[in-house]
Protein backbone atom coordinates (compact mmCIF):
# COMPACT_ATOMS: atom_id res chain seq x y z
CA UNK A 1 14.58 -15.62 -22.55
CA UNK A 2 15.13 -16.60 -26.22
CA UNK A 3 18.56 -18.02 -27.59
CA UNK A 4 19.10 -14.70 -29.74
CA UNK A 5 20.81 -11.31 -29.09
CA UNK A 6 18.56 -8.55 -27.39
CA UNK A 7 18.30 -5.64 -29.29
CA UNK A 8 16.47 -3.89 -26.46
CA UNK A 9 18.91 -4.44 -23.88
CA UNK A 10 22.01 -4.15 -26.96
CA UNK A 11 24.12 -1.19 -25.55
CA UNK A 12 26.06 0.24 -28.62
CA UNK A 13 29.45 2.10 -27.35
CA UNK A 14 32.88 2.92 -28.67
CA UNK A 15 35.67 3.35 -26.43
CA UNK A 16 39.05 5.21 -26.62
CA UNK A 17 42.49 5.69 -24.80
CA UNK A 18 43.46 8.89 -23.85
CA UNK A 19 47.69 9.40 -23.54
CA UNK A 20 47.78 8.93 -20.32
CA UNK A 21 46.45 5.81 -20.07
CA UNK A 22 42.33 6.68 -19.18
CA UNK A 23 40.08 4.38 -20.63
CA UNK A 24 37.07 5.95 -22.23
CA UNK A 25 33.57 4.78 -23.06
CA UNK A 26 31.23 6.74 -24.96
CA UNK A 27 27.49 5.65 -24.98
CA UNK A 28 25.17 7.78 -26.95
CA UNK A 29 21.45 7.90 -26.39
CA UNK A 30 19.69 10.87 -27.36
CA UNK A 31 16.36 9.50 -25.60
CA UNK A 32 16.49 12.38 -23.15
CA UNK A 33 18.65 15.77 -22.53
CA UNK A 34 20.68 13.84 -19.96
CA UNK A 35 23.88 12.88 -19.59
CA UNK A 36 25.69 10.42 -16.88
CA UNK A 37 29.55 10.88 -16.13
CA UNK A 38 30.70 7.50 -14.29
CA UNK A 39 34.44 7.37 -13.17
CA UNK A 40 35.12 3.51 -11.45
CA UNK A 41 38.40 3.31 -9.55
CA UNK A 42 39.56 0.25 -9.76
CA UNK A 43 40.29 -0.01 -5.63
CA UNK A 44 38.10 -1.06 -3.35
CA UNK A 45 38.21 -2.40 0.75
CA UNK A 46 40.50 -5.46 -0.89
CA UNK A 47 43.48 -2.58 -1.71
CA UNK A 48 43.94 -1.61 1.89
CA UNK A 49 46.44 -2.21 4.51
CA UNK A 50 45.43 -4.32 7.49
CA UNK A 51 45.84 -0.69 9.69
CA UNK A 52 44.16 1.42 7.60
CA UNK A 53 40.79 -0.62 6.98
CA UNK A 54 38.25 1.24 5.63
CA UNK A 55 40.59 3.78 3.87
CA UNK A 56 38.66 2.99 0.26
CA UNK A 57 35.25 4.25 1.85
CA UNK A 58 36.74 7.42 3.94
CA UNK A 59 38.22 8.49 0.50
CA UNK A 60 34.87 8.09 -1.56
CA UNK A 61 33.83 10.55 1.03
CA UNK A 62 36.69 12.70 1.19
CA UNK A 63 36.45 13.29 -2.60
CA UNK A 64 33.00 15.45 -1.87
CA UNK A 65 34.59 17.59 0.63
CA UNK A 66 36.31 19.93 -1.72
CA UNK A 67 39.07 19.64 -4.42
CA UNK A 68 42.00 21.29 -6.43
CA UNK A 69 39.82 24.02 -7.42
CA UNK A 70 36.38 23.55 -5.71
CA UNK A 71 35.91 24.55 -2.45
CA UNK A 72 35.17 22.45 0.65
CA UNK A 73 31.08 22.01 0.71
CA UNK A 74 30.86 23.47 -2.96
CA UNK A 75 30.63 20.42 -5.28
CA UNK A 76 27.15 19.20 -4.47
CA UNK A 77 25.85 22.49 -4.89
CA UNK A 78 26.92 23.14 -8.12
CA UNK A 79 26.03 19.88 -9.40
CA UNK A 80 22.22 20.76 -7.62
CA UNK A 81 22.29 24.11 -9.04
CA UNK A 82 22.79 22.99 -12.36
CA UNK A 83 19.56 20.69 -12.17
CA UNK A 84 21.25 17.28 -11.59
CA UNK A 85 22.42 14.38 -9.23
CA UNK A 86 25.13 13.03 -7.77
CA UNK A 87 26.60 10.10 -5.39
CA UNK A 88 29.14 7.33 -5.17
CA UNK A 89 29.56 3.87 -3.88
CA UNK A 90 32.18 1.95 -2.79
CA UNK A 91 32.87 -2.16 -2.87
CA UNK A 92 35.47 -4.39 -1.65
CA UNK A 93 36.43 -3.72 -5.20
CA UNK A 94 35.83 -0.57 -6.71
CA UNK A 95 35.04 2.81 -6.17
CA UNK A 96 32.50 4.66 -8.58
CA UNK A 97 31.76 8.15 -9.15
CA UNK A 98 28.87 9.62 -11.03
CA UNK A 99 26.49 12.30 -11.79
CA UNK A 100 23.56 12.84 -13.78
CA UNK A 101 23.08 16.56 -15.71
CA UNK A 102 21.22 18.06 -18.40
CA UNK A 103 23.43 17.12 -21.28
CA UNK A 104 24.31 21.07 -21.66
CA UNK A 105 26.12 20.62 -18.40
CA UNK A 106 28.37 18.21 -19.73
CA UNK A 107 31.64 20.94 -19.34
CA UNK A 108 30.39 21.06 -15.44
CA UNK A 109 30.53 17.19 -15.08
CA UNK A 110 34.33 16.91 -16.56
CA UNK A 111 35.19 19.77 -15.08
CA UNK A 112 34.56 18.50 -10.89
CA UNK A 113 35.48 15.10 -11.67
CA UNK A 114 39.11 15.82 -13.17
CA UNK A 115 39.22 18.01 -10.70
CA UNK A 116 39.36 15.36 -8.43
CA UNK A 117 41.72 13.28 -10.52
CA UNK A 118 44.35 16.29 -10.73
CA UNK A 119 45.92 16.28 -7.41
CA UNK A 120 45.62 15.59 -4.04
CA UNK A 121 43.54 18.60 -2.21
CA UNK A 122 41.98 16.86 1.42
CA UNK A 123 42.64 19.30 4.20
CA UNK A 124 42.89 18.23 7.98
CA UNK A 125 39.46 19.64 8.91
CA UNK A 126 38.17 17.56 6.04
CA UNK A 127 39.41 14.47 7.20
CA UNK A 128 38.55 15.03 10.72
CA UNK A 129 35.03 15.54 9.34
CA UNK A 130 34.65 12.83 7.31
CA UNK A 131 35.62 10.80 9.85
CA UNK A 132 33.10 11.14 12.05
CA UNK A 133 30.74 11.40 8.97
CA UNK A 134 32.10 7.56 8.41
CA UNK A 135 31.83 6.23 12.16
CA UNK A 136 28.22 7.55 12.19
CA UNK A 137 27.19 5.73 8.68
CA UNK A 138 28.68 2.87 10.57
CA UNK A 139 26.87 2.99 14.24
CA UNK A 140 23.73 3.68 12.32
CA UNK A 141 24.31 1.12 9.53
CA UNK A 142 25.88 -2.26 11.68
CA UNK A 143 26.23 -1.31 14.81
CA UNK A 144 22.30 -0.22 15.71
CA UNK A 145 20.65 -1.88 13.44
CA UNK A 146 19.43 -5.05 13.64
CA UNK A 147 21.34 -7.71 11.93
CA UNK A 148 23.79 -5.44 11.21
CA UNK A 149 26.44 -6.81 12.45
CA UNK A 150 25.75 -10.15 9.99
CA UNK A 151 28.18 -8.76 6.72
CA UNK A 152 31.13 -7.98 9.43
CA UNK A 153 30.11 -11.38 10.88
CA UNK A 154 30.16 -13.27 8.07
CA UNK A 155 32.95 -11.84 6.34
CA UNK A 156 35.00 -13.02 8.96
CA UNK A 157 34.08 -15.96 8.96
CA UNK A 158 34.20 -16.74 5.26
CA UNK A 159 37.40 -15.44 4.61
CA UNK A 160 40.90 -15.98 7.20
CA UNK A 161 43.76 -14.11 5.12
CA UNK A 162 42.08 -12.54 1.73
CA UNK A 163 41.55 -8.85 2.64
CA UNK A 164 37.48 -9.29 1.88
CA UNK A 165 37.72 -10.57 5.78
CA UNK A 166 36.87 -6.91 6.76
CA UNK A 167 34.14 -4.58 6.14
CA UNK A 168 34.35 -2.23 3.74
CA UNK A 169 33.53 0.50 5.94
CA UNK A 170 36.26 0.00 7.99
CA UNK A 171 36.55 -0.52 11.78
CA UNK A 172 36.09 2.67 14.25
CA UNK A 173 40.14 2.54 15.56
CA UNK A 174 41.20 2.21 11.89
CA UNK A 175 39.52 4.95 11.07
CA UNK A 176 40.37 7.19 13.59
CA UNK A 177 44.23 6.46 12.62
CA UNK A 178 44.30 7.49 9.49
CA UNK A 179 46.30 10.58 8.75
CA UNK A 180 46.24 12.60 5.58
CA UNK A 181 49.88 11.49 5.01
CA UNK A 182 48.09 7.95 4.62
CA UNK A 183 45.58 9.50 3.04
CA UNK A 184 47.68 11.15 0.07
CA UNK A 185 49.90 8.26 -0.20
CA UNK A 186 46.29 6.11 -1.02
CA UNK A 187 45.60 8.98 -3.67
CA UNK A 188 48.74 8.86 -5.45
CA UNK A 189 48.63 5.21 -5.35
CA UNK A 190 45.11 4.62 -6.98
CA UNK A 191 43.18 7.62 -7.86
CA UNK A 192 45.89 7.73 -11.48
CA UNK A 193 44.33 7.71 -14.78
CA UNK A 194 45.47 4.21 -15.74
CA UNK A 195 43.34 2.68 -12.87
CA UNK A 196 40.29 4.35 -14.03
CA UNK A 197 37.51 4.19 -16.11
CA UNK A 198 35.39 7.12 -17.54
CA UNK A 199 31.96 6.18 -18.95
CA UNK A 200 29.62 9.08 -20.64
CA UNK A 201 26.09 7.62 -21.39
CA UNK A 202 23.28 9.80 -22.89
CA UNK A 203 22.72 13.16 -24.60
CA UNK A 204 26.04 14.03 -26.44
CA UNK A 205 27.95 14.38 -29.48
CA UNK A 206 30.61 11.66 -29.52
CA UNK A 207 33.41 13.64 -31.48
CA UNK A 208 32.92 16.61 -29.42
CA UNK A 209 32.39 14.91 -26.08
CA UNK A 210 36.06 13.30 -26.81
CA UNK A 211 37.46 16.34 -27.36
CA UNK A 212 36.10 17.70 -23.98
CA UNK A 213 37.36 14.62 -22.22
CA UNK A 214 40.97 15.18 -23.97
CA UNK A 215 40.80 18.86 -22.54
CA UNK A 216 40.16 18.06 -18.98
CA UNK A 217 41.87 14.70 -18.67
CA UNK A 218 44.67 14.03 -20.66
CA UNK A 219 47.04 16.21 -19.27
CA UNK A 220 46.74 14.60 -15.92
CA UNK A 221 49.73 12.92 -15.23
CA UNK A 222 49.40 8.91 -14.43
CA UNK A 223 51.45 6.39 -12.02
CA UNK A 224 54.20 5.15 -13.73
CA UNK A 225 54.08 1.87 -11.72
CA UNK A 226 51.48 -0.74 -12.83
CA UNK A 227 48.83 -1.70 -10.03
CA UNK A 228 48.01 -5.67 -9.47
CA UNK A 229 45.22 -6.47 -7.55
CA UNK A 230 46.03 -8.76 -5.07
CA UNK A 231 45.63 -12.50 -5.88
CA UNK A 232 42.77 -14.90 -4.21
CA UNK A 233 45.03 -16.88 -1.47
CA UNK A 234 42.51 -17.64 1.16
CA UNK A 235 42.36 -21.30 2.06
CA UNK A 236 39.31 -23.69 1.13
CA UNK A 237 36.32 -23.71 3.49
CA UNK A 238 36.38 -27.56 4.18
CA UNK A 239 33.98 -27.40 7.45
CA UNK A 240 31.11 -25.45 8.37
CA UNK A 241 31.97 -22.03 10.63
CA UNK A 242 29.56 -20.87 13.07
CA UNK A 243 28.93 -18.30 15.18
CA UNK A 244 25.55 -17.89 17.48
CA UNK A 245 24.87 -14.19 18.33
CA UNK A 246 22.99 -13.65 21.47
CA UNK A 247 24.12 -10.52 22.97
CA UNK A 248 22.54 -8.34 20.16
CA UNK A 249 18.94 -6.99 20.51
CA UNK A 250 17.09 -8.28 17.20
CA UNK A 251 13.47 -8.58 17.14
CA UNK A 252 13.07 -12.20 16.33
CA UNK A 253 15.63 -15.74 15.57
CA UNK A 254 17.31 -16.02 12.39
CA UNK A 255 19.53 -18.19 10.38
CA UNK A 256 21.92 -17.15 7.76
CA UNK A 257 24.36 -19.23 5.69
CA UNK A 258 26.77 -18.07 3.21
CA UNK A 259 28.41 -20.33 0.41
CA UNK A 260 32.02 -19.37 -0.99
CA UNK A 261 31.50 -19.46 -4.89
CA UNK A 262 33.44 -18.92 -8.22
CA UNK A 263 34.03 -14.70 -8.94
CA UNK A 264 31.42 -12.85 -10.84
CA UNK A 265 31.10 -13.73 -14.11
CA UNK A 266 32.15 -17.18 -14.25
CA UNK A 267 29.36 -20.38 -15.44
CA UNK A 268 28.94 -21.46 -12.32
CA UNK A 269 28.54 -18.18 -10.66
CA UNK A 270 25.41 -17.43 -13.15
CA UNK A 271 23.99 -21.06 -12.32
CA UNK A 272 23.71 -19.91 -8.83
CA UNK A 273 22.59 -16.54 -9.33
CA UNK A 274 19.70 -17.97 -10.95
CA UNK A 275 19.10 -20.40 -8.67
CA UNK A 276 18.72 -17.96 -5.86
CA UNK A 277 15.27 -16.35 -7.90
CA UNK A 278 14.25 -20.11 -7.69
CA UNK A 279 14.65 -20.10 -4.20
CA UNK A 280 13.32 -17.13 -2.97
CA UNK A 281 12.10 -14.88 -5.43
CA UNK A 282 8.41 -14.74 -5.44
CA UNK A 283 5.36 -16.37 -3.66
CA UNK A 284 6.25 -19.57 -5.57
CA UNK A 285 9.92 -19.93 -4.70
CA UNK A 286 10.34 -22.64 -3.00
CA UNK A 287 12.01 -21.09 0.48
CA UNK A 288 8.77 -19.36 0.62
CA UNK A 289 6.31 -22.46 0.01
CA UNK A 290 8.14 -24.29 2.54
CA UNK A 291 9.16 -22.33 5.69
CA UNK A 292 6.54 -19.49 4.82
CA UNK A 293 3.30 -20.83 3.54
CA UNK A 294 3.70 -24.95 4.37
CA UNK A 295 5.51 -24.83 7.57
CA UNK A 296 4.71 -21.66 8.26
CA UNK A 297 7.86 -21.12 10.93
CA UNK A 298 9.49 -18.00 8.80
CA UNK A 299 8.18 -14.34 8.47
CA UNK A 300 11.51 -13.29 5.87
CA UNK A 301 13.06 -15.78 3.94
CA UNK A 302 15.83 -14.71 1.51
CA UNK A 303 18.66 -16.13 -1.39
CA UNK A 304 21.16 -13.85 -3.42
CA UNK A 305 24.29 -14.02 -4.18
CA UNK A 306 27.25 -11.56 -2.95
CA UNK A 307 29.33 -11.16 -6.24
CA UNK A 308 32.80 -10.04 -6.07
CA UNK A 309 36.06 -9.78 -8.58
CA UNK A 310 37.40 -12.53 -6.58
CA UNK A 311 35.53 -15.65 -5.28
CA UNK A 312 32.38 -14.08 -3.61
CA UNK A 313 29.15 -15.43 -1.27
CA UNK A 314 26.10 -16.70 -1.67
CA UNK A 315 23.46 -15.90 1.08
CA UNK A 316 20.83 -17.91 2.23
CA UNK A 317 18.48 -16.76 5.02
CA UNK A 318 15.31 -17.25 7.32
CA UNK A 319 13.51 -15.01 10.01
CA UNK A 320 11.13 -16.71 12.55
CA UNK A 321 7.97 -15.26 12.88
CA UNK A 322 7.64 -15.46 16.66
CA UNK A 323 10.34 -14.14 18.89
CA UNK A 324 10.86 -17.55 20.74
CA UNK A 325 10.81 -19.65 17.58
CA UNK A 326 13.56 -22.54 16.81
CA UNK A 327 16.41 -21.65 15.06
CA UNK A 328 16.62 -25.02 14.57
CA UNK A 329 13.36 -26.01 13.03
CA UNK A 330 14.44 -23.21 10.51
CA UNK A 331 17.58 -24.88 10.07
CA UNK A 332 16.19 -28.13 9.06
CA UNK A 333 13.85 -26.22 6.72
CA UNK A 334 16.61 -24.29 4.71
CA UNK A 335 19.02 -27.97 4.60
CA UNK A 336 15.47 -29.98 3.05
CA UNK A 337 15.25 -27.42 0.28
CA UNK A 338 18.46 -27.14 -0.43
CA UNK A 339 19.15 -30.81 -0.24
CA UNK A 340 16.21 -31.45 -2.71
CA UNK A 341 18.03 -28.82 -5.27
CA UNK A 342 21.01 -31.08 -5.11
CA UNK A 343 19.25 -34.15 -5.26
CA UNK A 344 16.10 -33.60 -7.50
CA UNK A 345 17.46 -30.38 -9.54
CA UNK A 346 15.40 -27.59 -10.49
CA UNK A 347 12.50 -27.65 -13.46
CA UNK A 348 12.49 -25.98 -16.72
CA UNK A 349 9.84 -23.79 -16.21
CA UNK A 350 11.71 -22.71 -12.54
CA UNK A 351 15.12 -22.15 -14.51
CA UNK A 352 12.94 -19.91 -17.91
CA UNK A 353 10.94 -17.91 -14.96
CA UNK A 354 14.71 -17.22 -13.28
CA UNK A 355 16.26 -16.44 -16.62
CA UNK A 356 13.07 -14.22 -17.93
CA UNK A 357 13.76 -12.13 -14.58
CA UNK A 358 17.28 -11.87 -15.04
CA UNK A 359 16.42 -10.50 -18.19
CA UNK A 360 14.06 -8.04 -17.45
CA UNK A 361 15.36 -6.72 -14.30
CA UNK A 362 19.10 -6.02 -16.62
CA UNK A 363 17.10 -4.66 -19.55
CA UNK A 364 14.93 -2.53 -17.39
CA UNK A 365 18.67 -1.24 -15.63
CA UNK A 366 19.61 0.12 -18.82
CA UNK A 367 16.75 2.41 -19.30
CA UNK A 368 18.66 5.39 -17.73
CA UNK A 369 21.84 6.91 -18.88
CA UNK A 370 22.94 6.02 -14.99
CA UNK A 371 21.95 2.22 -15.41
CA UNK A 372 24.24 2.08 -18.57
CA UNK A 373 26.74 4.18 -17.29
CA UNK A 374 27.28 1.87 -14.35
CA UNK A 375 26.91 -1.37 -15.99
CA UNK A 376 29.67 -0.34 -18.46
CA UNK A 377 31.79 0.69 -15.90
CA UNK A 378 31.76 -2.69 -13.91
CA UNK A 379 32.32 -4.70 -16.94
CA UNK A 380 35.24 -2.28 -18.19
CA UNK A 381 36.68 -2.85 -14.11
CA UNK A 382 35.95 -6.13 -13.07
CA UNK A 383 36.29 -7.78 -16.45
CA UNK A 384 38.39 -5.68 -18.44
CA UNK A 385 35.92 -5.71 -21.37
CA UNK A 386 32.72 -3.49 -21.32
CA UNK A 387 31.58 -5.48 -24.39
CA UNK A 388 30.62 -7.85 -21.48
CA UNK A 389 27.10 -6.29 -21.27
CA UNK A 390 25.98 -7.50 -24.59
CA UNK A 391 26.91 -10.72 -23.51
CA UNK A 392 25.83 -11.34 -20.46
CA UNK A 393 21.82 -12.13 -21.38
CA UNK A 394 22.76 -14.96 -23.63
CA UNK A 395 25.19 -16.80 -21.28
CA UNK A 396 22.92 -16.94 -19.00
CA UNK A 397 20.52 -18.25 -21.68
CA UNK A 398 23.00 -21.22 -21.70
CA UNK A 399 23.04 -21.83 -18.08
CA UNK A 400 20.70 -25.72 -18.39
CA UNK A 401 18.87 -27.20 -15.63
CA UNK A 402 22.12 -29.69 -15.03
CA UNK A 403 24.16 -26.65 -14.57
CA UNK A 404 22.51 -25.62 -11.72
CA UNK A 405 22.14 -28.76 -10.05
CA UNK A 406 26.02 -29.45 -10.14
CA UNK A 407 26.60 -25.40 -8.73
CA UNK A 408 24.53 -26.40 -6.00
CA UNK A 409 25.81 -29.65 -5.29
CA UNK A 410 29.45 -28.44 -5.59
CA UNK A 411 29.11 -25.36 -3.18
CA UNK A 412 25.82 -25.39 -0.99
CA UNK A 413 27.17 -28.22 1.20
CA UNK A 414 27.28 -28.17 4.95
CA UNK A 415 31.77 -28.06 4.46
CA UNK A 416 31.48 -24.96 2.49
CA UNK A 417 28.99 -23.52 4.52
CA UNK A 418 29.36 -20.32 7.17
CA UNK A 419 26.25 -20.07 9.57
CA UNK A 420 25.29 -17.00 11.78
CA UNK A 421 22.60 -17.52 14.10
CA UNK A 422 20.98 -14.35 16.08
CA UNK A 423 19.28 -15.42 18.71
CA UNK A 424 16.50 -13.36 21.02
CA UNK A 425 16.10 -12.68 24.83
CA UNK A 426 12.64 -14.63 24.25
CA UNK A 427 14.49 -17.53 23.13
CA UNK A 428 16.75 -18.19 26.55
CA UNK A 429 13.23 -17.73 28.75
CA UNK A 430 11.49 -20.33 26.53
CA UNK A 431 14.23 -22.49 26.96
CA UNK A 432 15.05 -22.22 30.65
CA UNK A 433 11.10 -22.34 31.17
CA UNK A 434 11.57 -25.69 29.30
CA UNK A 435 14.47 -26.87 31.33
């Protein structure tokens, strides 16, 4: 990754106001006949109340079950009809919107989504049905898969009072309580212009694709009161928290940590990031040398980081590769390598193969109107400057071998460390065969 800007990755946008206080980011790229509307909420899981957990998520999927003007079923299908795409996501910190068109469906795009601004339209038999929709995403998702449980594990572990302690799909009571008295109150709270972002990448003409936003956005009225996310208050991590699973089926032993790090964005947080391609990213990495090829004890081994607007995790893992293998051996694998990082450091030619794939996994992200649409979008949410994205490539260029040797030696210690263990049916006959 040289020390110079990138002119392929360079994302060239200008950005407006609108009167009620909608920010607006116009990306033009006549490349294709496609355009990509992306609206980012800023509200995610972290917004909730402790009783209505998973309120963010139910709402993302509320939002498809009909509106102001469209009816209930109808907005997919217009969107398919018209020869595009659509989804959302939701985070512990946003909520994004998007679909992708033919750029002569722009009028379409604007149309559903302010439609969805405008006003509250969720009916009862919509939120009884998304509910269910929601609790079966979640059996299918945590509570039947294996490993699933390991996010709502860990989360709980890693953080006691911040609201990132629960899962952003919510728990099954939660969800079952809400009401759509909750559920408009959550509306009118968040879903306002002012804590919004609308991004159009692609196929357009920037004068007249401001206009079109003006026409379907601007007279939508906006909150009058100010929202403030809710400051970082949860205490240190200052000794390792552990919890051994053995009551869930799961084909074979594993060992995950997680590391509480600096937010997204920060130095240290892109020291790390990088640091997990050294670790496991690759036949060279050096998780996979050691428990995979040398000590051949792990069939999955695993680093990446968890970023979030507030201080977020960073994942190490390893799976055994028979279903009575040693936790423990795997344990004492994961500790050498990471103790060696802290120690010894990383090389230059580790750190300029984790920066070149940085690189060319966020260039390659920006070569749909939906990659830059979303990327703009984050960096207009979680950073309050979308100019972020032209900036990104050379701070990480900065990041030195040093850099990531402190990172690691500051937060992958055993006192900042939460460890989930799963462990198998095979495992408790091998031992009491021992015994």
């Amino acid at each position: 990754m040289p020390n110079h800007p990138h002119p392929s990755g360079y994302l060239a946008f200008e950005e407006h106001r609108l009167a009620n206080g909608l920010r607006v980011i116009l990306q033009e790229d006549h490349t294709s006949a496609v355009i990509c509307l992306n609206i980012a909420y800023h509200v995610g899981s972290k917004n909730e109340d402790l009783s209505r957990r998973g309120f963010a998520h139910l709402f993302e999927h509320l939002l498809f079950d009909g509106s102001a003007h469209v009816p209930r079923g109808k907005f997919d299908e217009y969107i398919t009809q018209a020869g595009g795409h659509d989804n959302a996501y939701t985070t512990e910190d946003k909520t994004n919107y998007y679909e992708v068109l033919p750029s002569n469906q722009l009028d379409l795009a604007l149309w559903l989504e302010s439609d969805r601004m405008l006003k509250f339209a969720a009916s009862e038999i919509g939120l009884a049905t998304q509910k269910q929709v929601v609790k079966e995403e979640k059996r299918e998702r945590y509570d039947n898969t294996p490993y699933g449980s390991l996010s709502i594990r860990m989360n709980r572990l890693a953080y006691k009072q911040y609201p990132y302690w629960w899962a952003v799909i919510g728990d099954m009571e939660t969800i079952d309580a809400a009401t759509l008295l909750d559920v408009r109150a959550f509306f009118e709270r968040f879903y306002v212009p002012e804590n919004a972002v609308l991004v159009l990448a692609g196929d357009f003409d920037p004068p007249q694709a401001l206009e079109q936003i003006r026409y379907y956005f601007e007279s939508i009225p906006n909150l009058p009161q100010h929202i403030i996310q809710p400051p970082f208050n949860d205490p240190d991590i200052v000794e390792e928290r552990r919890e051994v699973i053995e009551s869930e089926p799961v084909p074979l032993p594993a060992v995950f940590y997680a590391y509480r790090i600096p937010p997204e964005g920060s130095k240290e947080y892109l020291a790390l990031d990088l640091l997990t391609d050294i670790l496991s990213s690759g036949e060279s990495s050096r998780l996979y040398r050691r428990l995979v090829y040398e000590l051949q004890i792990a069939s999955e081994v695993a680093a990446y980081v968890d970023g979030r607007e507030m201080p977020g995790l960073l994942y190490v893992y390893a799976i055994q590769r028979e279903p009575n293998g040693s936790t423990e051996a795997l344990e004492t694998a994961l500790e050498d390598v990471l103790a060696h990082v802290v120690r010894e450091g990383v090389t230059e030619h580790e750190l300029q193969k984790a920066k070149n794939k940085v690189e060319a996994r966020t260039i390659g992200s920006r070569l749909t109107a939906q990659g830059k649409a979303d990327q703009l979008a984050h960096a207009a949410v979680f950073f309050n400057d979308a100019g972020r994205v032209n900036q990104i490539l050379n701070q990480y260029v900065q990041i030195t071998c040093e850099d990531v040797r402190q990172a690691a030696a500051r937060y992958l210690r055993s006192s900042n460390r939460c460890t989930v263990l799963y462990h198998t049916g095979e495992q408790t006959v091998a031992a009491e065969e021992v015994s």
